[in-house]
N, C-alpha and C. Protein backbone atom coordinates (compact mmCIF):
# COMPACT_ATOMS: atom_id res chain seq x y z
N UNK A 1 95.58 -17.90 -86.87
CA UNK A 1 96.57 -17.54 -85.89
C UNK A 1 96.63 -18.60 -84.81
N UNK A 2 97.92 -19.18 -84.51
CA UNK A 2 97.83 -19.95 -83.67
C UNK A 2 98.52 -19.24 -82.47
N UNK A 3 97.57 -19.03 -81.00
CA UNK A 3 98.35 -18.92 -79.86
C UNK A 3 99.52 -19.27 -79.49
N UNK A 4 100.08 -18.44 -78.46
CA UNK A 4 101.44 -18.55 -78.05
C UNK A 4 101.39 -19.99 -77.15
N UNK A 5 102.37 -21.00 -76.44
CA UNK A 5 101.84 -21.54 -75.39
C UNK A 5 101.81 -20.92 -74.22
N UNK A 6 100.88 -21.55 -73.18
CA UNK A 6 100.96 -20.85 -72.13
C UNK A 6 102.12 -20.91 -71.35
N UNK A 7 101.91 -19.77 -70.96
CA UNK A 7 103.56 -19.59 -69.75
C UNK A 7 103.29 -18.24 -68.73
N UNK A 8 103.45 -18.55 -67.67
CA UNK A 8 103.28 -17.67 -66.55
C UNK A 8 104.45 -16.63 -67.11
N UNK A 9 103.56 -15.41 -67.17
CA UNK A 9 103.97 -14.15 -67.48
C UNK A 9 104.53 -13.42 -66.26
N UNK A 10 103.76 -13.58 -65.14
CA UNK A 10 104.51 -12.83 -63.88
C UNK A 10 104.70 -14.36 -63.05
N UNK A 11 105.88 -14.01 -61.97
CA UNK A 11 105.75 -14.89 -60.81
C UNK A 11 104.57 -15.09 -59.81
N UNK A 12 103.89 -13.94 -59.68
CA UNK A 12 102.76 -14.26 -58.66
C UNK A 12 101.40 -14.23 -59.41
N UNK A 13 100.89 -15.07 -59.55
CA UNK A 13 99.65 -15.12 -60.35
C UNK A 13 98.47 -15.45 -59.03
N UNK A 14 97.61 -14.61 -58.83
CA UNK A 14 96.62 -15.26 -58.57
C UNK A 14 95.38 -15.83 -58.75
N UNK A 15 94.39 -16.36 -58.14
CA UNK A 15 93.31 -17.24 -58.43
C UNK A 15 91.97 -15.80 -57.68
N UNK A 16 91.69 -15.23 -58.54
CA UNK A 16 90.56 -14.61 -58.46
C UNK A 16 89.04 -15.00 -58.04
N UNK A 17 88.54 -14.81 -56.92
CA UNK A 17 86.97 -14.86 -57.16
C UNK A 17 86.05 -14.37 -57.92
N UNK A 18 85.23 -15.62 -58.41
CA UNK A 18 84.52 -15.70 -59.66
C UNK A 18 82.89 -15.24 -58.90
N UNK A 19 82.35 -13.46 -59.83
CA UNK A 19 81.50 -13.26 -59.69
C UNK A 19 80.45 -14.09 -59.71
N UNK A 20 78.76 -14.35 -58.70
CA UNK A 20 78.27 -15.41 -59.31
C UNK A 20 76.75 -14.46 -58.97
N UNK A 21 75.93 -15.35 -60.36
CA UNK A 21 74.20 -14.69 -60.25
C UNK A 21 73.89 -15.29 -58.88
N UNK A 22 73.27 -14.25 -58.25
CA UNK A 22 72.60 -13.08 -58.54
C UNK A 22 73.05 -11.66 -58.89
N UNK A 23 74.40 -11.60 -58.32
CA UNK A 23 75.31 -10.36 -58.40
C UNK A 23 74.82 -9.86 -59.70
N UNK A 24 74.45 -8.48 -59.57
CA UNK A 24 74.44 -7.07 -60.47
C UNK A 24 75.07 -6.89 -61.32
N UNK A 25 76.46 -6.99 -60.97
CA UNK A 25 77.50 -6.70 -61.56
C UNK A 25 77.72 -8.04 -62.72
N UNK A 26 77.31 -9.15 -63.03
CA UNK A 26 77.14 -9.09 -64.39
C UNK A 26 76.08 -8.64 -65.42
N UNK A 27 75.59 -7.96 -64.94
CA UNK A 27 74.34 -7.28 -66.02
C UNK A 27 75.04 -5.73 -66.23
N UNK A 28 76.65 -6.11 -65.61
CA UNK A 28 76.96 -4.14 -66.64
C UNK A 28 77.62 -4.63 -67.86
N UNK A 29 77.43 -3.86 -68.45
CA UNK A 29 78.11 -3.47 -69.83
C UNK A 29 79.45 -2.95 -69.57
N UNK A 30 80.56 -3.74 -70.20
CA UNK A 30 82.37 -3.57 -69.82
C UNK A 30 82.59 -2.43 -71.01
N UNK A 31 83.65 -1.72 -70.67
CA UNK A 31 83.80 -0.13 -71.30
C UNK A 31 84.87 -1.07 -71.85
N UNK A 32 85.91 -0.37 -73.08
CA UNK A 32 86.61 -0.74 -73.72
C UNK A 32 88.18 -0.70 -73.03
N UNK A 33 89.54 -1.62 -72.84
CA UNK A 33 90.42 -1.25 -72.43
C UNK A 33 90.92 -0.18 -73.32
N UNK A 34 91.78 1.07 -72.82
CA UNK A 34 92.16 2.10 -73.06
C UNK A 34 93.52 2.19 -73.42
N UNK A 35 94.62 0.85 -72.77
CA UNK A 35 95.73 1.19 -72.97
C UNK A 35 96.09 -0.55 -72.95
N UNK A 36 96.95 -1.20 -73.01
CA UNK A 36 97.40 -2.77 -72.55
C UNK A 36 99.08 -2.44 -72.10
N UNK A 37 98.51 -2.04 -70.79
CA UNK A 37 99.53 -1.83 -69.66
C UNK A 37 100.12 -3.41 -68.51
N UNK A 38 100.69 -3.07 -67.82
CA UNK A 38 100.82 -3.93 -66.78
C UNK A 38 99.87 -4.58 -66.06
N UNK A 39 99.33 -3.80 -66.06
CA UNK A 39 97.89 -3.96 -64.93
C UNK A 39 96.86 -4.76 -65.56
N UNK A 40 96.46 -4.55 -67.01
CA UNK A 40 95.90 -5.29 -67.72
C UNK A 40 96.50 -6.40 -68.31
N UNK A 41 97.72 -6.58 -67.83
CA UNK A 41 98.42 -7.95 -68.47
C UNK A 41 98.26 -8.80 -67.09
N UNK A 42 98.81 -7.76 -66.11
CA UNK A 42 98.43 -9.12 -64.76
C UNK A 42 97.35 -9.52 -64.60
N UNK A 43 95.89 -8.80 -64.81
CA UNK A 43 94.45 -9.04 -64.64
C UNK A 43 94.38 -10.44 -65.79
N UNK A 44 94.63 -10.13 -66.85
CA UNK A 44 94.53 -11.25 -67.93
C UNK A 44 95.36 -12.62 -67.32
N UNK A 45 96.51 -12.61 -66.99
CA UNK A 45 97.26 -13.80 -66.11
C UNK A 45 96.52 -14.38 -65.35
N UNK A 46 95.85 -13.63 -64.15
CA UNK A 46 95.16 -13.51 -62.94
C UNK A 46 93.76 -14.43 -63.46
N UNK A 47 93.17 -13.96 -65.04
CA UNK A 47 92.13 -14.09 -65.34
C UNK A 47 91.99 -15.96 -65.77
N UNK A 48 93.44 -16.20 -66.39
CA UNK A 48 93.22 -17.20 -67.02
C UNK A 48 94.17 -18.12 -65.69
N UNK A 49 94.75 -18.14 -65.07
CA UNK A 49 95.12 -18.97 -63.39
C UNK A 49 93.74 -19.52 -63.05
N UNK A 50 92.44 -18.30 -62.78
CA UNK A 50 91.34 -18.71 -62.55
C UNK A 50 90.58 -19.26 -62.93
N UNK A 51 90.65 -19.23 -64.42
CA UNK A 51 89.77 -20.19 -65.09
C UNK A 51 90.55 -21.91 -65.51
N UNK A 52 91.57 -21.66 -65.42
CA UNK A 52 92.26 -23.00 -65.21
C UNK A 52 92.06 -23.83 -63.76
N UNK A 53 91.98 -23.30 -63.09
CA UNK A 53 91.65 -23.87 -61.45
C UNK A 53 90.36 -24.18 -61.56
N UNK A 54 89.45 -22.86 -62.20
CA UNK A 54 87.79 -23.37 -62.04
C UNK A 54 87.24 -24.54 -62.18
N UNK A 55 87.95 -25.57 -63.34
CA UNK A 55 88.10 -24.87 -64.88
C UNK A 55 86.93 -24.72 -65.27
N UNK A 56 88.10 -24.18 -66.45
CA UNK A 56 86.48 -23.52 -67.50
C UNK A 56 87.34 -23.55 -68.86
N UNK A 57 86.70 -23.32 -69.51
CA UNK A 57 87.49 -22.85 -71.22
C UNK A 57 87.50 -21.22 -71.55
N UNK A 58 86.56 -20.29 -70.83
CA UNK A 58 86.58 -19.10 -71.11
C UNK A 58 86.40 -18.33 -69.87
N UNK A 59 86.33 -17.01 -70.03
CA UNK A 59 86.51 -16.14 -68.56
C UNK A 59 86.43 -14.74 -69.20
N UNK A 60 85.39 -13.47 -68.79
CA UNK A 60 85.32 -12.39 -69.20
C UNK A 60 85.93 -11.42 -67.44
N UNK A 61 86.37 -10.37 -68.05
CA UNK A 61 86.84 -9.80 -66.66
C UNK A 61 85.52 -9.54 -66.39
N UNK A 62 84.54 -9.06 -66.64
CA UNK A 62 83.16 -8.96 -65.59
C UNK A 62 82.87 -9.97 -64.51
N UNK A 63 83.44 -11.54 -65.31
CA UNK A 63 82.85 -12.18 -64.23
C UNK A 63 84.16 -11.89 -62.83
N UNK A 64 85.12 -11.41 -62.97
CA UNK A 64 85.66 -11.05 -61.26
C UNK A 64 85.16 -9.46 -61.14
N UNK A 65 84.58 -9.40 -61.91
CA UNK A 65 84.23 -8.29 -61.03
C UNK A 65 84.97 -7.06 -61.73
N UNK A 66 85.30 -6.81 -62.71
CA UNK A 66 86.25 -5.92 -63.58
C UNK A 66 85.63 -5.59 -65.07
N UNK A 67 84.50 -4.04 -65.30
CA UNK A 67 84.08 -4.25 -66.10
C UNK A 67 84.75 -3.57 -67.37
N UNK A 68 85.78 -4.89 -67.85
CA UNK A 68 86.59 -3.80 -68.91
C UNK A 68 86.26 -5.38 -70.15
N UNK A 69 86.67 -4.77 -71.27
CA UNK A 69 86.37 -5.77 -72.34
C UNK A 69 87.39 -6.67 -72.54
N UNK A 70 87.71 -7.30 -71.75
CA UNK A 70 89.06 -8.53 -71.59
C UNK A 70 88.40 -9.40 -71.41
N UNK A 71 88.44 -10.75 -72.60
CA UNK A 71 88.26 -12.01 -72.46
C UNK A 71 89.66 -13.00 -72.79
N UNK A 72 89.50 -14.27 -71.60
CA UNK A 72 90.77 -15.49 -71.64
C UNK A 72 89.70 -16.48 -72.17
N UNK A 73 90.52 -17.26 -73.05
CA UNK A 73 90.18 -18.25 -73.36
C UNK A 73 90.76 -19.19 -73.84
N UNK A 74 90.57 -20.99 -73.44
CA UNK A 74 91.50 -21.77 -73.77
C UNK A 74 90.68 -23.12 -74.09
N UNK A 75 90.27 -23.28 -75.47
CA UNK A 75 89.40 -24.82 -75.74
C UNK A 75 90.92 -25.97 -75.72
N UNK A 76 91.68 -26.01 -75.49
CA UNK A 76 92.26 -27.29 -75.61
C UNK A 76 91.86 -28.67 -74.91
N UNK A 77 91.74 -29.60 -75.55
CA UNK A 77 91.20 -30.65 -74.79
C UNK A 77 92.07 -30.59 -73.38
N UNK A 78 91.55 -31.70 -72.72
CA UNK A 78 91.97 -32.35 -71.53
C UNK A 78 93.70 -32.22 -71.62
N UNK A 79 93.94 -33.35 -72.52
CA UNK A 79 95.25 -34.27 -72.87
C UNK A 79 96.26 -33.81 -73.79
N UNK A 80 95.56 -32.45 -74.07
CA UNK A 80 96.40 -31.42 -74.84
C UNK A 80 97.14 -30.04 -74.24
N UNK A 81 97.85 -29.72 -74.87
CA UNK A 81 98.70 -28.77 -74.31
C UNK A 81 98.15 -27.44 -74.01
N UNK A 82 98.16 -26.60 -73.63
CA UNK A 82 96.99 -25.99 -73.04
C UNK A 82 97.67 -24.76 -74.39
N UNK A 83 96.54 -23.43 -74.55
CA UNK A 83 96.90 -23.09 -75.76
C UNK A 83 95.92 -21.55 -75.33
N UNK A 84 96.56 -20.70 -74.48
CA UNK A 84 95.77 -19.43 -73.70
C UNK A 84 95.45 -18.55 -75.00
N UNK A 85 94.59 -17.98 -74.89
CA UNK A 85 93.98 -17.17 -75.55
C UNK A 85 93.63 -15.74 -74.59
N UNK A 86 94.16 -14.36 -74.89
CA UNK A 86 93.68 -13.03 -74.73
C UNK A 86 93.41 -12.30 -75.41
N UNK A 87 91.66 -11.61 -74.92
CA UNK A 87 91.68 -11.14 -76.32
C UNK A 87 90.89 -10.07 -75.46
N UNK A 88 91.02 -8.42 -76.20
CA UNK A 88 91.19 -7.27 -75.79
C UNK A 88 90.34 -6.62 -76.59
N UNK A 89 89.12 -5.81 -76.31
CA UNK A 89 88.82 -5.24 -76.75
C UNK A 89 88.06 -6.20 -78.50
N UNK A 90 87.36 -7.31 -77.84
CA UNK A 90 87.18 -8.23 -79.11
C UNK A 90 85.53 -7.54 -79.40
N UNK A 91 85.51 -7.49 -81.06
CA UNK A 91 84.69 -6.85 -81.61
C UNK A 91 83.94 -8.41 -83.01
N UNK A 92 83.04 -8.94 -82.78
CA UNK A 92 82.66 -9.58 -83.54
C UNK A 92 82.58 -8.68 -85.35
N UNK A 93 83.46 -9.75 -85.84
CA UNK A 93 83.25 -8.89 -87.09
C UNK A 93 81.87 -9.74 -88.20
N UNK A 94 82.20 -10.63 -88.13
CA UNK A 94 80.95 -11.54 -89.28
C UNK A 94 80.59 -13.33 -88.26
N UNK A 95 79.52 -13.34 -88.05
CA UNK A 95 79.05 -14.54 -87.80
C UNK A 95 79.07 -15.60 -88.64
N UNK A 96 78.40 -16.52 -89.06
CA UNK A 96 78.64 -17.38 -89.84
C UNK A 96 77.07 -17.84 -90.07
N UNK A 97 76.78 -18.35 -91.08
CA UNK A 97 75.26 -18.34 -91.40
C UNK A 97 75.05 -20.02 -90.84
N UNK A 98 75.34 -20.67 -90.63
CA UNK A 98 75.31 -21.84 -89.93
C UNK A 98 75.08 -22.39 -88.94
N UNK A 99 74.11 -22.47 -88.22
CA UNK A 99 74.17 -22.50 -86.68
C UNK A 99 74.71 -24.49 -85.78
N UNK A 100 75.00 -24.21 -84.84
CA UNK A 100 75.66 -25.31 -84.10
C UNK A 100 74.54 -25.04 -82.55
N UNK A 101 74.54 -26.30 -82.09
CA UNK A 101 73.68 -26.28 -80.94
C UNK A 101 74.77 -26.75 -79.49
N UNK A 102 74.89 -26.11 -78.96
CA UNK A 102 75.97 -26.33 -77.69
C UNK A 102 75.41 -26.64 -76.51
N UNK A 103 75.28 -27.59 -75.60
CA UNK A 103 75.19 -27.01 -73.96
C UNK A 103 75.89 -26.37 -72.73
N UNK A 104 76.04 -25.30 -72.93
CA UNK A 104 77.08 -24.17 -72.47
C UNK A 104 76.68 -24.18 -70.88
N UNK A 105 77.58 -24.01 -69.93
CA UNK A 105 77.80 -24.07 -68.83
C UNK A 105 78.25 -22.65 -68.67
N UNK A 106 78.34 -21.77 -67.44
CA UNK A 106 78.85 -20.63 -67.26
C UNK A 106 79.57 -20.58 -65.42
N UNK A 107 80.67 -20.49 -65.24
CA UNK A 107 81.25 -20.30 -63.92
C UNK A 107 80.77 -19.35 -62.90
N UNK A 108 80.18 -18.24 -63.76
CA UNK A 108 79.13 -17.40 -62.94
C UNK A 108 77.94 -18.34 -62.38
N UNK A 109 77.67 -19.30 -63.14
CA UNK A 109 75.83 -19.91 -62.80
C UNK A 109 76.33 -20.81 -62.52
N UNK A 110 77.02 -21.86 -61.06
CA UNK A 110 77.14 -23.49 -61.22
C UNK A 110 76.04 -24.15 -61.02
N UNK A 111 76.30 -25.25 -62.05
CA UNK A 111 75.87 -26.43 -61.94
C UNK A 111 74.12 -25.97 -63.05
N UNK A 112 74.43 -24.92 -63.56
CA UNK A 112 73.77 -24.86 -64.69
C UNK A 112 74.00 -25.11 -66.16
N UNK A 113 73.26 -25.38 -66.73
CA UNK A 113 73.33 -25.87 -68.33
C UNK A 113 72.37 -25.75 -69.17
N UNK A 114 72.50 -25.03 -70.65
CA UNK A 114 71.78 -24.02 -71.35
C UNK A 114 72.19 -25.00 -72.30
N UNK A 115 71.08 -25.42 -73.20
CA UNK A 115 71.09 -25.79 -74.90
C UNK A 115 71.08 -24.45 -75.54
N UNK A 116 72.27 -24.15 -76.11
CA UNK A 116 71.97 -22.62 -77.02
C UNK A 116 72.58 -22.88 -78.29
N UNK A 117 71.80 -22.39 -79.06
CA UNK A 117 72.53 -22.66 -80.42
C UNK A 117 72.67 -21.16 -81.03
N UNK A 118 74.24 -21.09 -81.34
CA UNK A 118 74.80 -19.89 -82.23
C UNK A 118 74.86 -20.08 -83.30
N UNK A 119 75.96 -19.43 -84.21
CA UNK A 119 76.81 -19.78 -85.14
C UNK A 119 77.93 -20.45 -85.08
N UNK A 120 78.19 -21.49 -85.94
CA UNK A 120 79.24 -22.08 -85.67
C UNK A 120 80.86 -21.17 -86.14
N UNK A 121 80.70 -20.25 -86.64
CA UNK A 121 81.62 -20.02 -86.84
C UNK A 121 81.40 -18.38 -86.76
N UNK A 122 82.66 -17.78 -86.14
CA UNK A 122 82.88 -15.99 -86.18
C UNK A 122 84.14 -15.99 -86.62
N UNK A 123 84.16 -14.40 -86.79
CA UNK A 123 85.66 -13.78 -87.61
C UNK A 123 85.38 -12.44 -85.98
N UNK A 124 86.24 -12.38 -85.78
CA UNK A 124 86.76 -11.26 -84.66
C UNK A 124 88.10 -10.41 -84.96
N UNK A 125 87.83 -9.24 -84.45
CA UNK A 125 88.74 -8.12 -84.62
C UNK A 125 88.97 -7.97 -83.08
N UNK A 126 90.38 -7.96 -82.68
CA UNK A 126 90.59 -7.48 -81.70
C UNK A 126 92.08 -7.20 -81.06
N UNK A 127 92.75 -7.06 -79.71
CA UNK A 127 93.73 -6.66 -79.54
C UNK A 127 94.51 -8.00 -78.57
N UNK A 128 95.83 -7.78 -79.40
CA UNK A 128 96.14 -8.83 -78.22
C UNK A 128 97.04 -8.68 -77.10
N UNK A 129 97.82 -9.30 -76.49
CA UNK A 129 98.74 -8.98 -75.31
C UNK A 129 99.73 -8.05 -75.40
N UNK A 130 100.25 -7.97 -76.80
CA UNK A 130 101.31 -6.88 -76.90
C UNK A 130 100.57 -5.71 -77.79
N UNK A 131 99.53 -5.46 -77.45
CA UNK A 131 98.85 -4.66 -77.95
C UNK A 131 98.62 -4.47 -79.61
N UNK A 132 98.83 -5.39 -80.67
CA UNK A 132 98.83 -5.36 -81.55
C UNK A 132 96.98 -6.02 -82.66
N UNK A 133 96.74 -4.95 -83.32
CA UNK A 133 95.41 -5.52 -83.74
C UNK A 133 95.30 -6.78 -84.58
N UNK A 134 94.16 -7.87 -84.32
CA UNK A 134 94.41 -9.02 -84.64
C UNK A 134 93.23 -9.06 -85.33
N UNK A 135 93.16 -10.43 -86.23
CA UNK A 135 91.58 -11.05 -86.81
C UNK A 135 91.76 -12.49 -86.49
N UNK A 136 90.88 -12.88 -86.04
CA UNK A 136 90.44 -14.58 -85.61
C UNK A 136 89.56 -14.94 -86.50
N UNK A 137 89.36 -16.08 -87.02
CA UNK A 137 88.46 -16.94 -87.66
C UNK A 137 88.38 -18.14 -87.13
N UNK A 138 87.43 -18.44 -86.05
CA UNK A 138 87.11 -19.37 -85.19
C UNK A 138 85.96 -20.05 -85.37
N UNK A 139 86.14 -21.22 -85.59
CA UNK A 139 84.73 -22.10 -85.73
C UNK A 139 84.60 -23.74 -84.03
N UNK A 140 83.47 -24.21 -84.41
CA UNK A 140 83.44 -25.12 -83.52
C UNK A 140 83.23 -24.82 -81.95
N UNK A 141 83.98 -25.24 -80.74
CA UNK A 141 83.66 -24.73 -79.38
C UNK A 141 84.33 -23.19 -79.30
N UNK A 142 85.71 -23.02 -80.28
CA UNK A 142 86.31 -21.67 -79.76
C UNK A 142 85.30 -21.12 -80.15
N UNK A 143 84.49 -20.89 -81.31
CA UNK A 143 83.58 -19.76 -81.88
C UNK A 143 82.02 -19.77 -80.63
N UNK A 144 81.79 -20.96 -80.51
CA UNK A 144 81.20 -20.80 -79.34
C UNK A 144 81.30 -19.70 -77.86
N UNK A 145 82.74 -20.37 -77.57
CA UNK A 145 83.26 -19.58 -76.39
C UNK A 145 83.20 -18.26 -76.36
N UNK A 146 83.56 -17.85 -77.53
CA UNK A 146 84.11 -16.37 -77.58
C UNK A 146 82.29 -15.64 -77.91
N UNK A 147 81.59 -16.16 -78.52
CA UNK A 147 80.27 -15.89 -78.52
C UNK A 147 79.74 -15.60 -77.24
N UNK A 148 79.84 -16.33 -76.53
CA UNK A 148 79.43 -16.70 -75.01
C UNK A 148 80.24 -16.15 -74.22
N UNK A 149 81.76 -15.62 -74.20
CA UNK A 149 82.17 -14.54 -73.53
C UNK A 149 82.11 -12.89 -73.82
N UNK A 150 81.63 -12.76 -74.55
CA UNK A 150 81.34 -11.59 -76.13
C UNK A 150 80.10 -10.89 -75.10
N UNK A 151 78.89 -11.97 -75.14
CA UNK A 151 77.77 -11.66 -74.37
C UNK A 151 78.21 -11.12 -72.90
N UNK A 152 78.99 -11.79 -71.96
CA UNK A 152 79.23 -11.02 -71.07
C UNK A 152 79.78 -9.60 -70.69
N UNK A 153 80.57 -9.67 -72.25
CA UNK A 153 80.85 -8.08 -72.20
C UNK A 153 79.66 -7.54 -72.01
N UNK A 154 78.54 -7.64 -72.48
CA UNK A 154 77.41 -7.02 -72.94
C UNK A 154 76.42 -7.33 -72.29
N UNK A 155 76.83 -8.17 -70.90
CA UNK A 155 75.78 -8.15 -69.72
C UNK A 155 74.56 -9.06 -69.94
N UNK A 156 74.95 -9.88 -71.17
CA UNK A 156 74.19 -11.14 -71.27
C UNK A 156 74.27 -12.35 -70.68
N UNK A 157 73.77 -13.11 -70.04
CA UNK A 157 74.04 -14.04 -69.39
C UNK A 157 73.19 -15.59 -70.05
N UNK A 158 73.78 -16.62 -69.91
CA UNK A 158 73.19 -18.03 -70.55
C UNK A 158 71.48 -18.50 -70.51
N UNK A 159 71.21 -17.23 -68.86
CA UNK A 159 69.95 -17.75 -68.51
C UNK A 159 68.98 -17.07 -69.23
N UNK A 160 69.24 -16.37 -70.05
CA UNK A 160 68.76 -15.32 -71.00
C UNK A 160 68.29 -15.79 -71.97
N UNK A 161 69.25 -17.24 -72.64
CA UNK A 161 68.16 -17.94 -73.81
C UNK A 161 67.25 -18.58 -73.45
N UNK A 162 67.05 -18.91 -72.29
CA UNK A 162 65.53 -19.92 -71.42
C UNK A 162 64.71 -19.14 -70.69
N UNK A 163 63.04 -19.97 -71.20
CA UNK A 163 61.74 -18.93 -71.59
C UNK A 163 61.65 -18.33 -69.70
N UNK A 164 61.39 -17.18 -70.16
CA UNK A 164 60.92 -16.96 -68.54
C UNK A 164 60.56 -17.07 -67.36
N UNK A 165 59.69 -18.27 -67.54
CA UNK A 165 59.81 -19.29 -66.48
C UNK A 165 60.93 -20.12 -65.68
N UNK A 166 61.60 -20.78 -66.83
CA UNK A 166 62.22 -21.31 -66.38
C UNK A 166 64.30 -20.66 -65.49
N UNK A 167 64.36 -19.23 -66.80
CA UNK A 167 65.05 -18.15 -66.08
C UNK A 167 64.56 -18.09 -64.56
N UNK A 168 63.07 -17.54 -64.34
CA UNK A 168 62.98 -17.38 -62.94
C UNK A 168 62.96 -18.32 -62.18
N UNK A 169 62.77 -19.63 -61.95
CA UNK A 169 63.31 -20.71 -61.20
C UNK A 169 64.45 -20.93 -61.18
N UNK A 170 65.64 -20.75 -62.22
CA UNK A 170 67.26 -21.12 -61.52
C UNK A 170 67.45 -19.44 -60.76
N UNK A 171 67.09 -18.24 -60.99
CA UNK A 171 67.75 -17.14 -60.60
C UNK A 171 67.28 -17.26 -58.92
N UNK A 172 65.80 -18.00 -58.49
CA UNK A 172 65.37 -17.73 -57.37
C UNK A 172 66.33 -18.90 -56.46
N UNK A 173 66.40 -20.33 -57.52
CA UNK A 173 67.16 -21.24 -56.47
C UNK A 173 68.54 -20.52 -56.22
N UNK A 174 69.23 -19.86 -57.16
CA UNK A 174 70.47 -19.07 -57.03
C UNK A 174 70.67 -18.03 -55.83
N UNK A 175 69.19 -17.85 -55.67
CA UNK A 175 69.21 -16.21 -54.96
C UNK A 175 69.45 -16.82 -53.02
N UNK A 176 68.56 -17.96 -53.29
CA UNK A 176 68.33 -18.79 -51.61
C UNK A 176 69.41 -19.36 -51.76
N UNK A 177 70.52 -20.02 -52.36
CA UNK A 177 71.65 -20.48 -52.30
C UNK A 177 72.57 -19.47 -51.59
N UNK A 178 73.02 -18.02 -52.28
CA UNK A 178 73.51 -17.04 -51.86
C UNK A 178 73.21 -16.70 -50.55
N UNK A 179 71.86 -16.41 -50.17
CA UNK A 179 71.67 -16.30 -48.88
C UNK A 179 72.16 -17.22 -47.95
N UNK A 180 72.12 -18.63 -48.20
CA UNK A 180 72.87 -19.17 -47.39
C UNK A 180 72.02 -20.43 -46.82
């Protein structure tokens, strides 16, 4: 399936603040969207404005602060046409027995960076903007992304694959940053 291009869906889009660790509120678990109304189409607009400004390539509504199962996502290079991705209620259906090693960055954690290695490739079930059920077969950084926004549904965070130690040294420099 190839995405629609992007195009501002409403006139007023805004640029959301991006939850950041230490905040709580990414360690909840996002409930499933219920309906793909208005409200969840502007949040998704809203969602991907923000991660284009951040930038970033992906964006779960947890990280503003919205714990519903809506992930944006957009791997297009730099110099390429940008190529939005929404995806609703995304349910990993089959991983891929292959693994790929990434250094994943997260907009919640700046100026952090995780060697994590997944699968290079997933198949996903999920819903899209006009509410219609979809299947993805994504390999490379998208299968990455969506791995790595998947987890935030699920209140996983990047600092989660690094050994305990070293988790508790970025969460504490994070915590005295916040304070100020």
């Amino acid at each position: 399936m190839t995405p629609a291009p992007y195009v501002s869906y409403l006139s007023s889009m805004a640029i959301l603040p991006i939850v950041q660790l230490p905040d709580a509120v990414l360690r909840q678990f996002s409930t499933p969207v219920q309906q793909v109304d208005a409200a969840i189409l502007k949040l998704a607009d809203n969602m991907l404005e923000t991660m284009y400004a951040a930038p970033g390539v992906g964006l779960a509504a947890i990280q503003v602060g919205v714990p519903k199962r809506l992930i944006v996502l957009d791997t297009a290079g730099d110099n390429e046409p940008k190529k939005p991705l929404v995806v609703i209620n995304p349910e990993i259906v089959r991983l891929g027995p292959e693994l790929r090693s990434y250094e994943e960055g997260c907009l919640s954690i700046p100026d952090v960076r995780v060697e994590i290695e997944r699968p290079s490739t997933v198949i996903i079930r999920y819903v899209d903007r006009e509410g219609r059920q979809q299947q993805l077969d994504a390999d490379g950084l998208l299968a990455t992304a969506i791995q790595h926004e998947v987890d935030h549904l699920d209140g996983k965070l990047i600092v989660d694959f690094l050994t305990r130690l070293k988790r508790d040294i970025v969460i504490r420099k994070l915590k005295k940053i916040s304070r100020g």
